[in-house]
N, C-alpha and C. Protein backbone atom coordinates (compact mmCIF):
# COMPACT_ATOMS: atom_id res chain seq x y z
N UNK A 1 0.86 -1.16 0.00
CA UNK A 1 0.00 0.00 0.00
C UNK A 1 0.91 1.23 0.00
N UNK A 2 0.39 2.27 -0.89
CA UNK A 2 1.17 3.49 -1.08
C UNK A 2 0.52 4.91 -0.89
N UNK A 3 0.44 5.40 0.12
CA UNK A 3 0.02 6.67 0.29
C UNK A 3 0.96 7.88 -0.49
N UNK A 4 0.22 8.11 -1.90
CA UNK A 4 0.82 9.15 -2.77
C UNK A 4 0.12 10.44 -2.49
N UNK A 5 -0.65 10.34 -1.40
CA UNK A 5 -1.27 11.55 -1.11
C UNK A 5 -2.20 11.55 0.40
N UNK A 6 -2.59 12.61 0.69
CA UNK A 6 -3.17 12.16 2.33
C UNK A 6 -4.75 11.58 2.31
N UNK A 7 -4.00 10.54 2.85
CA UNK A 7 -5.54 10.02 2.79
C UNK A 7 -5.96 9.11 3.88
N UNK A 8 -6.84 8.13 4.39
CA UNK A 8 -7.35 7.96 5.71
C UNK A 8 -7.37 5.98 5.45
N UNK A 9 -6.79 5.32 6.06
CA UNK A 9 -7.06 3.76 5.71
C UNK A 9 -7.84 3.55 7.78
N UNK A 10 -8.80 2.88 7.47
CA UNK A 10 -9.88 2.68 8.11
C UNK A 10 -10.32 0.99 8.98
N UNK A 11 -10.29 0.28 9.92
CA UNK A 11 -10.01 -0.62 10.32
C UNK A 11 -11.47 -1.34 10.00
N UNK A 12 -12.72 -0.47 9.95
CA UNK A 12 -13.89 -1.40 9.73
C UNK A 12 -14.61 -2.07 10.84
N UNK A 13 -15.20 -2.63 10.74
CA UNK A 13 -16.16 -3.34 11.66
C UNK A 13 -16.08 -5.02 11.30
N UNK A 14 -14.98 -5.96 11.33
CA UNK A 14 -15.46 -6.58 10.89
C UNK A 14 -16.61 -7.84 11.08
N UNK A 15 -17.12 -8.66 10.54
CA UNK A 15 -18.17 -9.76 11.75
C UNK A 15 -17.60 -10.52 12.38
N UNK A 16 -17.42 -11.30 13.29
CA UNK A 16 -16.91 -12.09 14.04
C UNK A 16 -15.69 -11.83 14.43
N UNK A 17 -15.10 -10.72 13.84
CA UNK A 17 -13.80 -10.46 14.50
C UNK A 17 -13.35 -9.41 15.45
N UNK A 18 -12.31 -9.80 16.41
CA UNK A 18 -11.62 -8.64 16.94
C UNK A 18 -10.56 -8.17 16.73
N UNK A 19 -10.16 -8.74 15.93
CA UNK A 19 -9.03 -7.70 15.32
C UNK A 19 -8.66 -7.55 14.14
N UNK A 20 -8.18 -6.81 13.46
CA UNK A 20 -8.10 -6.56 12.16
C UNK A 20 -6.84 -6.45 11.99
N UNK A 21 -6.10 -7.49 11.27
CA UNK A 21 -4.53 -7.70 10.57
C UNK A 21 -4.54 -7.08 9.31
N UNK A 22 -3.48 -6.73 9.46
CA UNK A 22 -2.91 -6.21 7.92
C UNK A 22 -1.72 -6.54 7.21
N UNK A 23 -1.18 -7.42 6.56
CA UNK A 23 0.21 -7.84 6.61
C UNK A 23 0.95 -6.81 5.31
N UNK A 24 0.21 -6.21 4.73
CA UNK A 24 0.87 -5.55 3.65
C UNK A 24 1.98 -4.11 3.64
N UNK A 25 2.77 -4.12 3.43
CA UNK A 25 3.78 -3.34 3.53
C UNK A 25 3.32 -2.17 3.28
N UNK A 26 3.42 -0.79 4.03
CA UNK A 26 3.12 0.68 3.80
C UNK A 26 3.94 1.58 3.38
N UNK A 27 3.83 2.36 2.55
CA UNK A 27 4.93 3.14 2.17
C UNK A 27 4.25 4.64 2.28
N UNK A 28 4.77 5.78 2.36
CA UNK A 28 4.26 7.06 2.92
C UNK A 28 5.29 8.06 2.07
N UNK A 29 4.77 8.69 0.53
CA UNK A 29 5.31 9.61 -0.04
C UNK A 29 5.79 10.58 1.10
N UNK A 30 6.76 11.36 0.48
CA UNK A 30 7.51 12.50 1.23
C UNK A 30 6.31 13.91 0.74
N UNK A 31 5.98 14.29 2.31
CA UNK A 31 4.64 15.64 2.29
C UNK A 31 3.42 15.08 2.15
N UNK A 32 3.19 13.43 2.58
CA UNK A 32 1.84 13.00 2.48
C UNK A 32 1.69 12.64 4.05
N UNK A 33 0.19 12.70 4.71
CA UNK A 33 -0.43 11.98 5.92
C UNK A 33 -1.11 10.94 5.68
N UNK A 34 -0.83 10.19 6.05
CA UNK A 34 -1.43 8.59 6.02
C UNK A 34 -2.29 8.45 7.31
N UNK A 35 -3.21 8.54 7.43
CA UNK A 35 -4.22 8.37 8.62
C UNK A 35 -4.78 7.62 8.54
N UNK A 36 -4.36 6.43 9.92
CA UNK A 36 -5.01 5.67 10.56
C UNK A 36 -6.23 5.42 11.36
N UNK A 37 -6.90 5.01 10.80
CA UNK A 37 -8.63 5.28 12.15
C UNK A 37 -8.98 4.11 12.39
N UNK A 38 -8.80 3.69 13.68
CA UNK A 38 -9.04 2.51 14.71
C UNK A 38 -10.46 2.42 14.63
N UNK A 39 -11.53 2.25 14.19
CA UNK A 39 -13.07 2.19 14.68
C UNK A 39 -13.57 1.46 15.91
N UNK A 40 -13.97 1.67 17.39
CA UNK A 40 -14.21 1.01 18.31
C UNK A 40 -15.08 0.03 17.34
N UNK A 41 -15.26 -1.52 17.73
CA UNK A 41 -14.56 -1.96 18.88
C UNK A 41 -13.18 -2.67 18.41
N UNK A 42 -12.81 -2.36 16.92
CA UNK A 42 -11.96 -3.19 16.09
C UNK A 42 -10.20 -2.66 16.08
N UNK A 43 -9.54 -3.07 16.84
CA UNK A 43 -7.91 -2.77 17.02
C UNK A 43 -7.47 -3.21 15.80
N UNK A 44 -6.78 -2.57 15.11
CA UNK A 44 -5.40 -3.08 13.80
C UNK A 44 -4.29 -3.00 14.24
N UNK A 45 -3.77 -4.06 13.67
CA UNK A 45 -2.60 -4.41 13.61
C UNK A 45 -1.85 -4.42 11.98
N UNK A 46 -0.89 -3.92 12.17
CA UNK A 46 0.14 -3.74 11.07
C UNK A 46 1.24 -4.44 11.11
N UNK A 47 1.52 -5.64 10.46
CA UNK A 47 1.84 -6.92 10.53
C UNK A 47 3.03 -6.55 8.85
N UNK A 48 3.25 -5.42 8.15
CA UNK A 48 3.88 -5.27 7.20
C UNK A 48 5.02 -4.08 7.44
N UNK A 49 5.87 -4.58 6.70
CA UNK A 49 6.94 -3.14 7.09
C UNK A 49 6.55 -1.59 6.47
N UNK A 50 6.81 -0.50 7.81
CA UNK A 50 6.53 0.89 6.89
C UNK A 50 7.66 1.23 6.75
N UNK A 51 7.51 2.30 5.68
CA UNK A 51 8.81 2.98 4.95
C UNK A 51 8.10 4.44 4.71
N UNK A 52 9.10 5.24 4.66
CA UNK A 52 8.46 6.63 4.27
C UNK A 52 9.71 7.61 3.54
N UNK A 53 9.50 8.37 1.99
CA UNK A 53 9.92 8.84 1.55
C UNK A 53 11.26 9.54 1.88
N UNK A 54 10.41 10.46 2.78
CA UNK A 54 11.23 11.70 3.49
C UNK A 54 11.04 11.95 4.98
N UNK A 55 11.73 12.72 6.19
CA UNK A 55 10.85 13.05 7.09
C UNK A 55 9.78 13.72 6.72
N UNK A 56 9.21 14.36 5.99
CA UNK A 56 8.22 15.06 5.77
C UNK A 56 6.28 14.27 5.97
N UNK A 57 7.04 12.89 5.69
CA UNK A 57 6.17 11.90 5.82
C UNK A 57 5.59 11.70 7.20
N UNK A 58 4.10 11.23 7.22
CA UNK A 58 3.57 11.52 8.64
C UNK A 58 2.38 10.29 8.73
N UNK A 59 2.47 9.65 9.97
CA UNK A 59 1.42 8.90 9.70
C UNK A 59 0.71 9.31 11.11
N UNK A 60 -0.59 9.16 10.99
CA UNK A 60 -1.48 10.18 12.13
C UNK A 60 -2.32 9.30 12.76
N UNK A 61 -2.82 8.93 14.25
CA UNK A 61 -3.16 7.88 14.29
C UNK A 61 -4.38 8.04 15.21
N UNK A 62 -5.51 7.93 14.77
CA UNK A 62 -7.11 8.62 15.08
C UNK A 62 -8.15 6.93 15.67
N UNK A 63 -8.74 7.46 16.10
CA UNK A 63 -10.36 6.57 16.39
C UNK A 63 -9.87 6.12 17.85
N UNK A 64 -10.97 5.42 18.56
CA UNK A 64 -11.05 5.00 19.68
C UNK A 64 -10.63 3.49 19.77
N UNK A 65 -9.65 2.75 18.97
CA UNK A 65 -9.14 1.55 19.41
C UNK A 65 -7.92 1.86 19.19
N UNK A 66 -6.93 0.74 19.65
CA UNK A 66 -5.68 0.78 19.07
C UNK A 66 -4.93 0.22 18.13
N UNK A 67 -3.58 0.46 17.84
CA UNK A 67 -3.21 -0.18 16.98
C UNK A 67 -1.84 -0.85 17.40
N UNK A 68 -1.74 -1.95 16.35
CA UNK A 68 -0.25 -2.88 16.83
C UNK A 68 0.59 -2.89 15.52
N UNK A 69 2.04 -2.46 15.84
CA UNK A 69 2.94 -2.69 14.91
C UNK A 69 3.59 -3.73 15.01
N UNK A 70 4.01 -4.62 13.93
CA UNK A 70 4.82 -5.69 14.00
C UNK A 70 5.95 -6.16 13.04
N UNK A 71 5.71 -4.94 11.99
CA UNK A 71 7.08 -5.33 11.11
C UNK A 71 8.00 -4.67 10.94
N UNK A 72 9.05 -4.83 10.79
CA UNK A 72 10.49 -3.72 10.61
C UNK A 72 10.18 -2.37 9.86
N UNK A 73 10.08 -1.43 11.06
CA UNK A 73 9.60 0.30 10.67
C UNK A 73 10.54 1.12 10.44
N UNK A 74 12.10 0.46 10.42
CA UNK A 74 12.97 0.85 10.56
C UNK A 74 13.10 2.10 9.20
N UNK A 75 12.70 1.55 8.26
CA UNK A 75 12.71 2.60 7.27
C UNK A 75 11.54 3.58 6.85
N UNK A 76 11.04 3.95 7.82
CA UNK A 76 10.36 4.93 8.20
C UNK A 76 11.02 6.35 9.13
N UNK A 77 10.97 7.31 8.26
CA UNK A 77 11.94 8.53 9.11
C UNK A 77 10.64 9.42 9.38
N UNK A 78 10.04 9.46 9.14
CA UNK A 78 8.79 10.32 9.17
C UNK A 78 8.29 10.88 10.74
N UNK A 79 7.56 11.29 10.55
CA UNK A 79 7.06 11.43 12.37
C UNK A 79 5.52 10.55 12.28
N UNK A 80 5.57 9.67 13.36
CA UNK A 80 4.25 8.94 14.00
C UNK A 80 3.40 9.72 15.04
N UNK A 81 2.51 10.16 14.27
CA UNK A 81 1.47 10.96 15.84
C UNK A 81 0.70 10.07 16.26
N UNK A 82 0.55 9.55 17.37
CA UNK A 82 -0.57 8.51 18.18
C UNK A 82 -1.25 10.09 18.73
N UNK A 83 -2.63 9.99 18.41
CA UNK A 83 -3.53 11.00 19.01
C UNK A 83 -4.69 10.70 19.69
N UNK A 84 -5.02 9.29 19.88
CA UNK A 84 -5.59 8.51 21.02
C UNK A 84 -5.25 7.33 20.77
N UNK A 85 -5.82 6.72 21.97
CA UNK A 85 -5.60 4.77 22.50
C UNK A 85 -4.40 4.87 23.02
N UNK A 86 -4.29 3.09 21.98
CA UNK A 86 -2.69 3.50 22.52
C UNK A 86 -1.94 2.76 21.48
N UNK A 87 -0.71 2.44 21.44
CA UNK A 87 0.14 1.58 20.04
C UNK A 87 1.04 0.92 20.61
N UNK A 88 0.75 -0.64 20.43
CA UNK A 88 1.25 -1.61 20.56
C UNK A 88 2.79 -1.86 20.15
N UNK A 89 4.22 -2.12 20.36
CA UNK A 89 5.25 -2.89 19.56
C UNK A 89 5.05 -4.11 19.82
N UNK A 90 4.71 -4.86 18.75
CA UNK A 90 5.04 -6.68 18.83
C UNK A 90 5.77 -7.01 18.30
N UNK A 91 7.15 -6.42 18.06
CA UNK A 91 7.88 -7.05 17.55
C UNK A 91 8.99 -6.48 18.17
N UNK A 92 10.33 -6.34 18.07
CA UNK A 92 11.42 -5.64 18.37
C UNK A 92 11.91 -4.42 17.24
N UNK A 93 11.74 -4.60 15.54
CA UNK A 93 11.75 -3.80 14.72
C UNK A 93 10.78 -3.04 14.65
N UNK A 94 9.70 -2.79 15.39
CA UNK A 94 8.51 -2.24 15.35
C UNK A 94 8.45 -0.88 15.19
N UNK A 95 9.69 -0.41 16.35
CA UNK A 95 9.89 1.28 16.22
C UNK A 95 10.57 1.29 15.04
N UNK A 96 11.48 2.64 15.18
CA UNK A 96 12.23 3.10 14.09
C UNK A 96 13.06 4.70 14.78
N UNK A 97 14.03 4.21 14.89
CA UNK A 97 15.09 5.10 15.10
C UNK A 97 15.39 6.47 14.26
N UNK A 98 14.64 6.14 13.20
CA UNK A 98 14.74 7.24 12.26
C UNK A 98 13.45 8.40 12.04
N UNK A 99 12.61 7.60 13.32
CA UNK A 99 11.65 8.72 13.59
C UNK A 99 11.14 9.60 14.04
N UNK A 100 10.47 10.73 14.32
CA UNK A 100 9.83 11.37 15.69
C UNK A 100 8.64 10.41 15.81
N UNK A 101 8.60 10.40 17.31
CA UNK A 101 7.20 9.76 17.89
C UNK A 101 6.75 10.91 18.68
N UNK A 102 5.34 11.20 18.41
CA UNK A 102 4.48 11.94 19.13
C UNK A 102 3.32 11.80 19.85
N UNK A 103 3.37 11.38 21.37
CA UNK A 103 1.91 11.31 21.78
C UNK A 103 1.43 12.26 22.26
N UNK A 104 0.20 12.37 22.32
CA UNK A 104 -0.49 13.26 22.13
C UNK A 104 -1.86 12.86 22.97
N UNK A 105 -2.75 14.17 23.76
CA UNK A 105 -3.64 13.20 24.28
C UNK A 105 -3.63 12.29 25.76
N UNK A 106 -4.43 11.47 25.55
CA UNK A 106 -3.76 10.31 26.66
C UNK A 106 -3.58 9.26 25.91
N UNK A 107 -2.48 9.37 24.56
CA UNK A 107 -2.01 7.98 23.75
C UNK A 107 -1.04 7.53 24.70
N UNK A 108 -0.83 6.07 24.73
CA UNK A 108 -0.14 5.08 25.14
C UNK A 108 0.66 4.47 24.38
N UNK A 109 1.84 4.59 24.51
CA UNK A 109 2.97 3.60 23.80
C UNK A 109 3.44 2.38 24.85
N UNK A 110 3.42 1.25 24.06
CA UNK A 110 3.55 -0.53 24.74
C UNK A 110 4.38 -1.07 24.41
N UNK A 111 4.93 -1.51 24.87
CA UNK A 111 6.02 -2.72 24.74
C UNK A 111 5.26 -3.87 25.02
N UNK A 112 4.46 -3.88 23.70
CA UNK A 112 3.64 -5.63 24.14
C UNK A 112 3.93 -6.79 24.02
N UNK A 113 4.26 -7.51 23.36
CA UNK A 113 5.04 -8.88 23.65
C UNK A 113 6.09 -8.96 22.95
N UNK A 114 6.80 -8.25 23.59
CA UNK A 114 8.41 -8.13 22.82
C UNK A 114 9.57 -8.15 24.33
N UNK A 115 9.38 -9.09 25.01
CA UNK A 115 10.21 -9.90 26.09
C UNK A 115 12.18 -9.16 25.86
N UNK A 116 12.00 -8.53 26.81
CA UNK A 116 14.40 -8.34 26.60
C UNK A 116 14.32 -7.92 25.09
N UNK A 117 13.60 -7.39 24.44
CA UNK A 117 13.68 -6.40 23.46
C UNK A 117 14.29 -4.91 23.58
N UNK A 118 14.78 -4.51 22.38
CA UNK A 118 15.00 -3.12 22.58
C UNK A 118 13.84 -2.29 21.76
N UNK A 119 13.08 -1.26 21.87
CA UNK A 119 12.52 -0.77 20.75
C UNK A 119 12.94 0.53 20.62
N UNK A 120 13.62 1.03 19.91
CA UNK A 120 14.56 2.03 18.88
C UNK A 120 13.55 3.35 18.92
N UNK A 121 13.33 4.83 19.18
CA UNK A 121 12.43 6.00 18.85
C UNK A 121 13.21 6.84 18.42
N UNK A 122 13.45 7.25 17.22
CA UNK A 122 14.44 8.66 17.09
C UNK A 122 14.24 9.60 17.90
N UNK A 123 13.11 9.87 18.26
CA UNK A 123 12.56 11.06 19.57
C UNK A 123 11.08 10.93 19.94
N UNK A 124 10.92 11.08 21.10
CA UNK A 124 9.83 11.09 22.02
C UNK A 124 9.29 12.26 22.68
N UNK A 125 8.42 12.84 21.78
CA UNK A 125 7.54 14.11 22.45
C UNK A 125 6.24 14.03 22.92
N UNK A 126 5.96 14.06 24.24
CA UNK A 126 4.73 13.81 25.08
C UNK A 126 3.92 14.94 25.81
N UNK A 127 2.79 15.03 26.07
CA UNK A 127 2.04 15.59 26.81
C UNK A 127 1.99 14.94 28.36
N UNK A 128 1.94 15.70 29.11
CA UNK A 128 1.54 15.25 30.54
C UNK A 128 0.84 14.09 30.67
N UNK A 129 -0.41 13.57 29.65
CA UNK A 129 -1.10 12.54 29.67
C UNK A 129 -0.74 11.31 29.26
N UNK A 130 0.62 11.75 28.46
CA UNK A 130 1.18 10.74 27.75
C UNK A 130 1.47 9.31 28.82
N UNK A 131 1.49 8.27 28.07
CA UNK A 131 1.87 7.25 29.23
C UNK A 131 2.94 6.26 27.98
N UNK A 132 4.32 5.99 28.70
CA UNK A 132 4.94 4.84 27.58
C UNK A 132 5.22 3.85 28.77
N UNK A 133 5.15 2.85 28.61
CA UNK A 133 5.10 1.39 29.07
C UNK A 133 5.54 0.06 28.74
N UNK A 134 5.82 -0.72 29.69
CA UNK A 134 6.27 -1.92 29.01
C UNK A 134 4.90 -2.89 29.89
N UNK A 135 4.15 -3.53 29.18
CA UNK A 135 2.95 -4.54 29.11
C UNK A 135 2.90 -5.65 30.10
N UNK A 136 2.05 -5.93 30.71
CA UNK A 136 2.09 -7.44 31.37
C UNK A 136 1.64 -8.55 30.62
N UNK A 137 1.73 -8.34 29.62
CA UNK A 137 1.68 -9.83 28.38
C UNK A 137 2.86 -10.70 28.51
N UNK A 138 4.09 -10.16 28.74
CA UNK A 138 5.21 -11.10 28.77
C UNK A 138 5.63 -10.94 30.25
N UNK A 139 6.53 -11.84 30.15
CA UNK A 139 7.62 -11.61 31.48
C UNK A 139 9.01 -10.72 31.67
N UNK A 140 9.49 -10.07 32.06
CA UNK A 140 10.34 -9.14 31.27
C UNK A 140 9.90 -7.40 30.93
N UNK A 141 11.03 -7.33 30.66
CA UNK A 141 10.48 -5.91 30.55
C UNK A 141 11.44 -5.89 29.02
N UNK A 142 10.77 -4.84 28.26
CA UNK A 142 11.66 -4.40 26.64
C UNK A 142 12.30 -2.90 27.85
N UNK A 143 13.14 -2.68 26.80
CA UNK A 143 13.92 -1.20 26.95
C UNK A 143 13.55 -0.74 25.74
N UNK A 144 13.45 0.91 26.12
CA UNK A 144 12.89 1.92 24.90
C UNK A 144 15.04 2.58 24.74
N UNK A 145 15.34 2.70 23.48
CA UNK A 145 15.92 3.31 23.19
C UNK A 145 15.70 4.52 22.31
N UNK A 146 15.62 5.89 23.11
CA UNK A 146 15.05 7.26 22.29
C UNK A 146 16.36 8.34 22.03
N UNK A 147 16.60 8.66 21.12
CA UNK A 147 16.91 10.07 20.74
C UNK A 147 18.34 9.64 19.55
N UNK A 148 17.93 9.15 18.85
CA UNK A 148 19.04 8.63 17.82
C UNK A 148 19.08 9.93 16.56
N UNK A 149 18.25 10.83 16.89
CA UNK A 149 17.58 11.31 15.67
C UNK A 149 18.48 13.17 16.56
N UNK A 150 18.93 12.83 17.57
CA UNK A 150 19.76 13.91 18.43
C UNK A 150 19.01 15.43 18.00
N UNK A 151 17.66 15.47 18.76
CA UNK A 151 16.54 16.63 18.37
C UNK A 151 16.23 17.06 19.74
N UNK A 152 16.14 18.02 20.12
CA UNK A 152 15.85 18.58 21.43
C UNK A 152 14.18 18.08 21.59
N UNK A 153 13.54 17.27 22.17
CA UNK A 153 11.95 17.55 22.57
C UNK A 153 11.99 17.21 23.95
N UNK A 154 10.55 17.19 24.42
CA UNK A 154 10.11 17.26 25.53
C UNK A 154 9.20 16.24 26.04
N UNK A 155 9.26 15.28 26.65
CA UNK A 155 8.51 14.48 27.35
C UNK A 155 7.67 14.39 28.38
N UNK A 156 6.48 14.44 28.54
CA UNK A 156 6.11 15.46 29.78
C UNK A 156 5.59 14.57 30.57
N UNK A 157 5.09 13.02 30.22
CA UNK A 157 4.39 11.99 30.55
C UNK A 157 4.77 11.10 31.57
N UNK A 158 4.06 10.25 31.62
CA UNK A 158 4.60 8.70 32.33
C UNK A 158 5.21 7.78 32.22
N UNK A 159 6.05 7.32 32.85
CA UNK A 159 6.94 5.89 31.93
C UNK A 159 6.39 4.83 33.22
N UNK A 160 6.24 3.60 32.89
CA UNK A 160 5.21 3.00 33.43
C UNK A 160 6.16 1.63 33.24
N UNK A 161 6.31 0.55 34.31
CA UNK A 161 7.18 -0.70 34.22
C UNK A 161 5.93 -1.86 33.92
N UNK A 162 6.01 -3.20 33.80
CA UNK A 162 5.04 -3.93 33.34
C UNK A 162 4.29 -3.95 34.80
N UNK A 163 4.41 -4.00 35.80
CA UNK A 163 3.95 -4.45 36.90
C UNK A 163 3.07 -3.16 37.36
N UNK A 164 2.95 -2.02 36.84
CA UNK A 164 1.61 -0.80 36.68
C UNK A 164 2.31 0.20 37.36
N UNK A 165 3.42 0.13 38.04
CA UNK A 165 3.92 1.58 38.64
C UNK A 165 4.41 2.50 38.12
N UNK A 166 3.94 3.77 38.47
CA UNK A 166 4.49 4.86 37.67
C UNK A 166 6.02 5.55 38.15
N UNK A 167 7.06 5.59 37.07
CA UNK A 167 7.86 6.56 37.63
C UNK A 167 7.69 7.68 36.72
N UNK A 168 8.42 8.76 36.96
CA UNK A 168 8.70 10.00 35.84
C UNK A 168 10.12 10.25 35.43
């Protein structure tokens, strides 16, 4: 899938299901928004590698469920806005070092079943509401590695261990 322009890919309703996979690889022209919309009650998952042109590239991430990444995002430089829920890593390539991450909101970033993982953020800019976390799905905790992308931002949020306690 190729976003040559801004446009909105949509998770659906589907019947009998709860979740909605996607295994197909995303790519994100340089000066395009690719917007994501979670539809309650249906979570997506992105099960294909993203890539994006330029930083200029943006993928925006809307509706009231969440979403799960799982394939090597590594070639994605773009900036990721989570602007509600929250966004899953299931994999260890999930982030991307070559990106800005932005939450926004009370979005949630997870370290979901990615056990003694590292997950890679070029930079991490948060609101007070922000919450980043590592999941009680596994045993273990992942480590976030942020600022590869050497950008001044601001984190204003929660960092949260699997076992629910908050530090700052």
């Amino acid at each position: 899938i190729t976003f040559a322009s801004d446009a909105t890919l949509r998770s659906g309703n589907p019947v009998g299901s709860t979740t909605r996979v996607l295994a197909n690889n995303i790519a994100v022209n340089a000066g395009v928004t690719a917007t994501v919309d979670t539809a309650a009650p249906v979570p997506l998952v992105l099960n294909g590698n993203i890539t994006s042109a330029a930083t200029s590239s943006v993928i925006d991430k809307i509706g009231a469920e969440g979403i799960g990444l799982g394939g090597d995002n590594s070639g994605f430089t773009g900036t990721f806005r989570l602007r509600s829920n929250h966004l899953g890593f299931n994999s260890a390539t999930a982030g991307s070092e070559n990106a800005a991450w932005i939450v926004q909101e009370s979005g949630v970033l997870i370290a979901s079943t990615v056990n003694g993982a590292t997950i890679k953020l070029g930079s991490l800019t948060g609101s007070s509401s922000a919450d980043l976390r590592n999941d009680g799905f596994v045993s273990g905790n992942a480590t976030f590695e942020i600022g590869a992308l050497n950008t001044s931002t601001s984190y204003d949020g929660i960092i949260r261990d699997n076992a629910g306690s908050k530090t700052h």
